[in-house]
C-alpha atoms as a PDB file:
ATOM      1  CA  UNK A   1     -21.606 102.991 194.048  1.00  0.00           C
ATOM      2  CA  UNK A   2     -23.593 101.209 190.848  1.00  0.00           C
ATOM      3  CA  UNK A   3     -22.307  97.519 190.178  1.00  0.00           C
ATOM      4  CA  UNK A   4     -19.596  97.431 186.909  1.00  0.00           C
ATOM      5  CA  UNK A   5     -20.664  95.270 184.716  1.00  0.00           C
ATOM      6  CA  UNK A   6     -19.017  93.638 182.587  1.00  0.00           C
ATOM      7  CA  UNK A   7     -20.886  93.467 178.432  1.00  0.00           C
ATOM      8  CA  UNK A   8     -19.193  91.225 176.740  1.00  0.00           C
ATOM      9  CA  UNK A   9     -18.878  88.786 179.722  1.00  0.00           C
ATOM     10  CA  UNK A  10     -22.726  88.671 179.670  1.00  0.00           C
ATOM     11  CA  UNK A  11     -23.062  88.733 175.907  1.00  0.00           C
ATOM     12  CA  UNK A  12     -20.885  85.322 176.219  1.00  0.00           C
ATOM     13  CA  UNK A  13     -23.151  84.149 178.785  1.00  0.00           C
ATOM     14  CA  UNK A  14     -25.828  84.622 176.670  1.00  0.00           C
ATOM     15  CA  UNK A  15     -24.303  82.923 173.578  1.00  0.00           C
ATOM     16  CA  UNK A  16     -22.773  79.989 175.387  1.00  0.00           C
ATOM     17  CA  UNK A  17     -26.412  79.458 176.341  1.00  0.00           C
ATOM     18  CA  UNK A  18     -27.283  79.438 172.690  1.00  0.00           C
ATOM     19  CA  UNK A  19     -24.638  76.895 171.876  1.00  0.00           C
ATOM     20  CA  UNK A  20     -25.723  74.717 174.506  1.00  0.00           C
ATOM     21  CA  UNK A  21     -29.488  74.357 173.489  1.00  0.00           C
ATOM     22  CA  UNK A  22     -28.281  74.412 169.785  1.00  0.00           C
ATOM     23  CA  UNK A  23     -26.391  71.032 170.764  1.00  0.00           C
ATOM     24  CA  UNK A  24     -29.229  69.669 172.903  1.00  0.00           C
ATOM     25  CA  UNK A  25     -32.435  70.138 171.075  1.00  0.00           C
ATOM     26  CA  UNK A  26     -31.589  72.132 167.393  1.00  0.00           C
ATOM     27  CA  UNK A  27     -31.231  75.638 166.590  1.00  0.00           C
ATOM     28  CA  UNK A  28     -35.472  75.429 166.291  1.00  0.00           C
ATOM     29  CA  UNK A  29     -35.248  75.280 170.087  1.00  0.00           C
ATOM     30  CA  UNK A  30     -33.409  78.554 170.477  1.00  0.00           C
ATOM     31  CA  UNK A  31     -35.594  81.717 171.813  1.00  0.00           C
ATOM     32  CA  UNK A  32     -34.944  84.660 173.982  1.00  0.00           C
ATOM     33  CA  UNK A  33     -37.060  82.554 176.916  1.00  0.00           C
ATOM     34  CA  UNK A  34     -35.489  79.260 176.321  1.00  0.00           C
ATOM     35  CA  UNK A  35     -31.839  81.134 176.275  1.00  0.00           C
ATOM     36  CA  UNK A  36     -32.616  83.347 179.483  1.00  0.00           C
ATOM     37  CA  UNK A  37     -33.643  80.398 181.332  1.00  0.00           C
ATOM     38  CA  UNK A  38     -30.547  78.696 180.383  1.00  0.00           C
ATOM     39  CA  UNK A  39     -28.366  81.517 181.153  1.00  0.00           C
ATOM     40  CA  UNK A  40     -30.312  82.420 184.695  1.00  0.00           C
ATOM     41  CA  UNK A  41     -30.994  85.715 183.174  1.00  0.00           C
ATOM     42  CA  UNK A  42     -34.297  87.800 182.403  1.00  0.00           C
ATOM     43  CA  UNK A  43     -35.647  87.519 179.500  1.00  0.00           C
ATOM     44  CA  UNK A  44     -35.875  91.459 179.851  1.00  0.00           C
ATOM     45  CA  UNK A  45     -31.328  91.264 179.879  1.00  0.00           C
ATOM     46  CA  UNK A  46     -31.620  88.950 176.784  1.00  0.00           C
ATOM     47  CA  UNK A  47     -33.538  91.644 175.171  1.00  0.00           C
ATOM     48  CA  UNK A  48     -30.939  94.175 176.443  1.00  0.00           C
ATOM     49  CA  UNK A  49     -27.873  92.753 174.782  1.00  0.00           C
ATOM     50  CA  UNK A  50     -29.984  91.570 171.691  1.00  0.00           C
ATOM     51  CA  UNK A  51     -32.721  92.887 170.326  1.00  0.00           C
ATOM     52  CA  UNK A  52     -33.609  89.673 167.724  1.00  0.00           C
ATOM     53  CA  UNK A  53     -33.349  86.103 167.528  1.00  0.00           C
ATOM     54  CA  UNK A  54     -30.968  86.771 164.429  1.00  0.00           C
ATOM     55  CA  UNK A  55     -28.951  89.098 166.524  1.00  0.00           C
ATOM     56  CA  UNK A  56     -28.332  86.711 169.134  1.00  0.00           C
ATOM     57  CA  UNK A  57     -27.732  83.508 166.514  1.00  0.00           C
ATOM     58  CA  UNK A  58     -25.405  86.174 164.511  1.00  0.00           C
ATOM     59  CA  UNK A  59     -23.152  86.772 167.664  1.00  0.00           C
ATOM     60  CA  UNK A  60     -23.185  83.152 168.781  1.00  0.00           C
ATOM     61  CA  UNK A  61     -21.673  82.141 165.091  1.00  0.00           C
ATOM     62  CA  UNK A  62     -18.600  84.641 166.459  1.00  0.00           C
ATOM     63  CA  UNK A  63     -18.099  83.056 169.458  1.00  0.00           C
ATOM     64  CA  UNK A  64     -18.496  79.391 168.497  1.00  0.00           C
ATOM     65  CA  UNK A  65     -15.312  80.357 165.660  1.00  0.00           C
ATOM     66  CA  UNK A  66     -12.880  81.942 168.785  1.00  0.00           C
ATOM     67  CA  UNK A  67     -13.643  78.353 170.418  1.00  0.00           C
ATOM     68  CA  UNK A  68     -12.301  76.327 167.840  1.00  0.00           C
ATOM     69  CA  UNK A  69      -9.712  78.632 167.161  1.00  0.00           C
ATOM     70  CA  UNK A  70      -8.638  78.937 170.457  1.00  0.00           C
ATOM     71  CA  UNK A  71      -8.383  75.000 170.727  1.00  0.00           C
ATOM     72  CA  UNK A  72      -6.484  74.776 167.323  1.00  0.00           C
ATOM     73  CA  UNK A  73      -4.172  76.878 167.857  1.00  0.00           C
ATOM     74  CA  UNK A  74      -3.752  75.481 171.797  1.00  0.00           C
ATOM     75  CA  UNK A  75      -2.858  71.888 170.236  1.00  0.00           C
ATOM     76  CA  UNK A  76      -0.502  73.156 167.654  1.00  0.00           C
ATOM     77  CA  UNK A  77       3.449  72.990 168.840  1.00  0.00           C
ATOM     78  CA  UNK A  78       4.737  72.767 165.425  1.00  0.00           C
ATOM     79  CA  UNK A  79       6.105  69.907 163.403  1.00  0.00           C
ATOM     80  CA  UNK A  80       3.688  66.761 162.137  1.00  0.00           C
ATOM     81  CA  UNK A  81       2.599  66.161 165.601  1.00  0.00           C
ATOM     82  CA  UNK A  82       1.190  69.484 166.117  1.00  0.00           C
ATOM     83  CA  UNK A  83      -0.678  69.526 162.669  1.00  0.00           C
ATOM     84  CA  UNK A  84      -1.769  66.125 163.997  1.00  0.00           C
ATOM     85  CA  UNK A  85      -3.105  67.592 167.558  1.00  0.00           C
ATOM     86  CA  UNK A  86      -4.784  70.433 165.720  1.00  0.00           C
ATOM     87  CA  UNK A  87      -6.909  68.217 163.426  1.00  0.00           C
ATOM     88  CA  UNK A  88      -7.952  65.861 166.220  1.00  0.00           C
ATOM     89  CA  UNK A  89      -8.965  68.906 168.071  1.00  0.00           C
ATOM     90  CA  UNK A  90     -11.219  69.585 165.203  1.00  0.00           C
ATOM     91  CA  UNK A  91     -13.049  66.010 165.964  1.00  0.00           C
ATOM     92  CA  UNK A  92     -16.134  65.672 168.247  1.00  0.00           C
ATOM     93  CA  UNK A  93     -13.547  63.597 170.937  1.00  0.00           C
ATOM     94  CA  UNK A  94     -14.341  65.370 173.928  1.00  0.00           C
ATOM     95  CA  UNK A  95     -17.913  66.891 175.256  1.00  0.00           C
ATOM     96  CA  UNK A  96     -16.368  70.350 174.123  1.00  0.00           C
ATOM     97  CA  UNK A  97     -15.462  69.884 170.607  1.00  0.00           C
ATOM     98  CA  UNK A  98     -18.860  67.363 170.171  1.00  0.00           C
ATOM     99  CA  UNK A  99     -21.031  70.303 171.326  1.00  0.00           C
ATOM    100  CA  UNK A 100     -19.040  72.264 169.097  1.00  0.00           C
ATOM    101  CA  UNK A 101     -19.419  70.213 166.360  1.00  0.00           C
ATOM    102  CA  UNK A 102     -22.925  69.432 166.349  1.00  0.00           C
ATOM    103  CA  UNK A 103     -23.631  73.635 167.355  1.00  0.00           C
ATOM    104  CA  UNK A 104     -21.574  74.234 163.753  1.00  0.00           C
ATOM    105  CA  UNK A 105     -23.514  71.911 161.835  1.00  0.00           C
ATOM    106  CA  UNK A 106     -27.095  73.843 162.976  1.00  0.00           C
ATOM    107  CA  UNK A 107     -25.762  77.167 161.625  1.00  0.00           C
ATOM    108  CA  UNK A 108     -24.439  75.788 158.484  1.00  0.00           C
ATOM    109  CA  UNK A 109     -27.989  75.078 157.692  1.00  0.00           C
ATOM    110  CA  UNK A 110     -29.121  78.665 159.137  1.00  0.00           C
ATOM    111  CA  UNK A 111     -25.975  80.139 157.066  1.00  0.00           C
ATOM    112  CA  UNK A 112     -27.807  78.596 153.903  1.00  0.00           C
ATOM    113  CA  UNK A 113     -30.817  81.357 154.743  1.00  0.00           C
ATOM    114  CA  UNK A 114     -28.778  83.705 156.552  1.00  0.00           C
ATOM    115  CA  UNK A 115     -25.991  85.686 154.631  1.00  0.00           C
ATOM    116  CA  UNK A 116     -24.574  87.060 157.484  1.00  0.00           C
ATOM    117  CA  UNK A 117     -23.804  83.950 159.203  1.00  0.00           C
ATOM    118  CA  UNK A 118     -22.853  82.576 155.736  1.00  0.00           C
ATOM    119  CA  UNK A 119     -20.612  85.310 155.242  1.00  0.00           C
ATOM    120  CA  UNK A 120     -18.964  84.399 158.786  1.00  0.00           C
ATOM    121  CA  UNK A 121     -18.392  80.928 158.093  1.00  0.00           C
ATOM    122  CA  UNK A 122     -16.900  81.638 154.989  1.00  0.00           C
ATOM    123  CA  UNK A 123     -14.366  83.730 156.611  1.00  0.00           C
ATOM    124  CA  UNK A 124     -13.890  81.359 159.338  1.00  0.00           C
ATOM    125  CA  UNK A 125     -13.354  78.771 157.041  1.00  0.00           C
ATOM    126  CA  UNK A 126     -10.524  80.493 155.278  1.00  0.00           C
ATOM    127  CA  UNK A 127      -9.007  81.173 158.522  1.00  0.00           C
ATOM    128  CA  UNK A 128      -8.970  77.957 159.893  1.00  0.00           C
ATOM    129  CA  UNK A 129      -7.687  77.017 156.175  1.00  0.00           C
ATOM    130  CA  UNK A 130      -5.108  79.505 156.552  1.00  0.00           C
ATOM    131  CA  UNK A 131      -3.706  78.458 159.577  1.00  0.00           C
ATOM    132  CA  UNK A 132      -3.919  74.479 158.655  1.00  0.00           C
ATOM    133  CA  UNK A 133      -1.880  75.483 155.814  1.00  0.00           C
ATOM    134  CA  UNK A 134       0.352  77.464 158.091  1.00  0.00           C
ATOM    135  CA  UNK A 135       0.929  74.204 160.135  1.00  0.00           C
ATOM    136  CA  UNK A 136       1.555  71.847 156.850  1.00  0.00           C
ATOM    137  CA  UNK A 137       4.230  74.669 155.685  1.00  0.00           C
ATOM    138  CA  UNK A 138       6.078  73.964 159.542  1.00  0.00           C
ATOM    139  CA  UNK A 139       5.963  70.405 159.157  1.00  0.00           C
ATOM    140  CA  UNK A 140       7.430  70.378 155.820  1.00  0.00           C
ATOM    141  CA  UNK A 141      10.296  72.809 157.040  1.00  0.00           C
ATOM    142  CA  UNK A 142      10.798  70.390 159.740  1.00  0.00           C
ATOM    143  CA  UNK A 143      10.870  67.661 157.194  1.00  0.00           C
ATOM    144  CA  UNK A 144       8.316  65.600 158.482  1.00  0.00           C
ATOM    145  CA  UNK A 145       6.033  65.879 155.865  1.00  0.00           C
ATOM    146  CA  UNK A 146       6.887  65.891 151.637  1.00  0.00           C
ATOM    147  CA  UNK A 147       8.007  69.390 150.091  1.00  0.00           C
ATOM    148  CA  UNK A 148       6.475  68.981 146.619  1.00  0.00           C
ATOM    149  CA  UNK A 149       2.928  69.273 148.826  1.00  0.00           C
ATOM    150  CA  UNK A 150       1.025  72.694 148.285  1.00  0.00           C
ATOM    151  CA  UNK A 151       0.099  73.574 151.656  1.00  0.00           C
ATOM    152  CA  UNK A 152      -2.936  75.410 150.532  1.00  0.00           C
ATOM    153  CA  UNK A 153      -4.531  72.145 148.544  1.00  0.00           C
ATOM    154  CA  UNK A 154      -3.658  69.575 151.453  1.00  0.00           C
ATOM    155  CA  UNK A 155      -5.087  72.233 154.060  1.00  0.00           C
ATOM    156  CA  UNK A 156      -8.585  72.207 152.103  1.00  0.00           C
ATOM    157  CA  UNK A 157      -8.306  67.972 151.763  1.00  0.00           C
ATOM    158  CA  UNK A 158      -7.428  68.214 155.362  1.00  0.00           C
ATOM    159  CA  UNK A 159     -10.340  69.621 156.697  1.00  0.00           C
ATOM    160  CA  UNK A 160     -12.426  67.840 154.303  1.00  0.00           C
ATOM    161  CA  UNK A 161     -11.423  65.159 155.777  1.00  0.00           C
ATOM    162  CA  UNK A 162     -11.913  66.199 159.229  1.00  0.00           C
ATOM    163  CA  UNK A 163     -15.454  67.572 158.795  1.00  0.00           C
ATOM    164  CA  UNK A 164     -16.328  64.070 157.316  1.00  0.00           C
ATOM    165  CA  UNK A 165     -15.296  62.164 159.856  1.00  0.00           C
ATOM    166  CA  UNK A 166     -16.301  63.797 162.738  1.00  0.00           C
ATOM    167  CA  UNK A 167     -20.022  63.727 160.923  1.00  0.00           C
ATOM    168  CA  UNK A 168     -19.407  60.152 160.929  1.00  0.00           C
ATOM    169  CA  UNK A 169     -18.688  60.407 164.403  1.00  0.00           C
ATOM    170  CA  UNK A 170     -21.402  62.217 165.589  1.00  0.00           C
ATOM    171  CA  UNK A 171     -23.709  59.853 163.311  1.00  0.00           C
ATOM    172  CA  UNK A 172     -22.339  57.040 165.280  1.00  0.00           C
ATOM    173  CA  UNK A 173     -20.606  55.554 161.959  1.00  0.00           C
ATOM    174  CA  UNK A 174     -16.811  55.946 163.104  1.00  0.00           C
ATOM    175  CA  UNK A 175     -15.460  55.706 166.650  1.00  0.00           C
ATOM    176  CA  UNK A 176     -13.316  58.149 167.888  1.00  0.00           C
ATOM    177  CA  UNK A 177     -10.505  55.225 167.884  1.00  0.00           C
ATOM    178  CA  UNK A 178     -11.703  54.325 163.785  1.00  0.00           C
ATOM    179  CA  UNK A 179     -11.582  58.287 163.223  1.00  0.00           C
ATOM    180  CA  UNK A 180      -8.150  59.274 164.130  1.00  0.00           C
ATOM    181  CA  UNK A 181      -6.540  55.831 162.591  1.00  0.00           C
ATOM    182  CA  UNK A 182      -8.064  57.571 159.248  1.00  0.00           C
ATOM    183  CA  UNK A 183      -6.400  60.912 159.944  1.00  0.00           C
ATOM    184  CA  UNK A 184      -3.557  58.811 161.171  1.00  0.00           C
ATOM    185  CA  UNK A 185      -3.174  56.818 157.644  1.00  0.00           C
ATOM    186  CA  UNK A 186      -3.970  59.846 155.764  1.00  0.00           C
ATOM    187  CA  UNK A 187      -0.979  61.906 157.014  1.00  0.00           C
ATOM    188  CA  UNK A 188       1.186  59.126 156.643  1.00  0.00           C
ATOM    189  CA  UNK A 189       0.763  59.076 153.519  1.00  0.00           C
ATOM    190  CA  UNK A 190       1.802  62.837 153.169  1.00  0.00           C
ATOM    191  CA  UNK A 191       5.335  61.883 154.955  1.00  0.00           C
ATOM    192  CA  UNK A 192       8.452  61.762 152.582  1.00  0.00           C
END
């Protein structure tokens, strides 16, 4: 009886295998060898599941957004402190979201070349915006945060700020400790 195998597992094999060279050495490192060596896979199966480089970059973009959703919306229980758990897990903190982080920042320069990708940060973007916005809405029912706010415009300065400083973390500028006392300070100031 032929083996079952699983496609999308593999196709996530293959694309955490993207991510992880992305981190390490730049997207400019990424290629259907370097990738199948990473993922202990033929070059032959890379081929298989994706035909191009762009293909392969295109489908990694999709994954890398489902991991930081996935850890948003873990951290979120509602209220001020879950707004506040969602945005840390936005920060490079931990070797997950710092691989995620610096893997995010590669493809927003490929997204400046590449519409596609473009096209799926944009959407990710709004998402994430979305459901930030979502959060400040909760914590303003709960009464932990002032009703006058428009969810929508502290969402955006939100992850504005959260982008920024976890560059400035990765850059070496912030600690992690320095980082969330500025997210810390910010939403205080947001409380009634």
């Amino acid at each position: 009886m032929p083996k079952r195998v699983d496609h999308e597992q593999r196709r996530r094999l293959i694309a955490d295998a993207v991510r992880h060279i992305a981190a390490d050495r730049g997207l400019e490192a990424v290629s259907l060898g370097e990738v199948a060596a990473a993922a202990g896979i033929s070059k032959g199966l890379v081929q298989h599941y994706f035909p191009s480089r762009d293909a392969m970059l295109r489908y990694a973009t999709g994954t890398l957004r489902d991991q930081v959703d996935n850890r948003v919306r873990t951290e979120f229980a509602g209220g001020l402190t879950g707004l506040r758990a969602a945005l840390v897990a936005l920060l490079p903190l931990t070797d997950e979201s710092r691989t995620d982080a610096l893997v995010a920042n590669a493809f927003t320069v490929r997204a400046l070349k590449d519409p596609e990708i473009a096209d799926r940060f944009r959407v990710g973007h709004s998402q994430l915006r979305d459901a930030v916005a979502a959060m400040v809405t909760f914590a303003q029912a709960d009464g932990d945060l002032r009703a006058k706010l428009d969810p929508i415009q502290e969402a955006d300065l939100l992850l504005a700020l959260v982008v920024g400083l976890g560059d400035a973390v990765l850059l070496g500028h912030r600690t992690p400790a320095e980082a969330t006392s500025l997210l810390d300070h910010h939403l205080s100031r947001l409380k009634p």
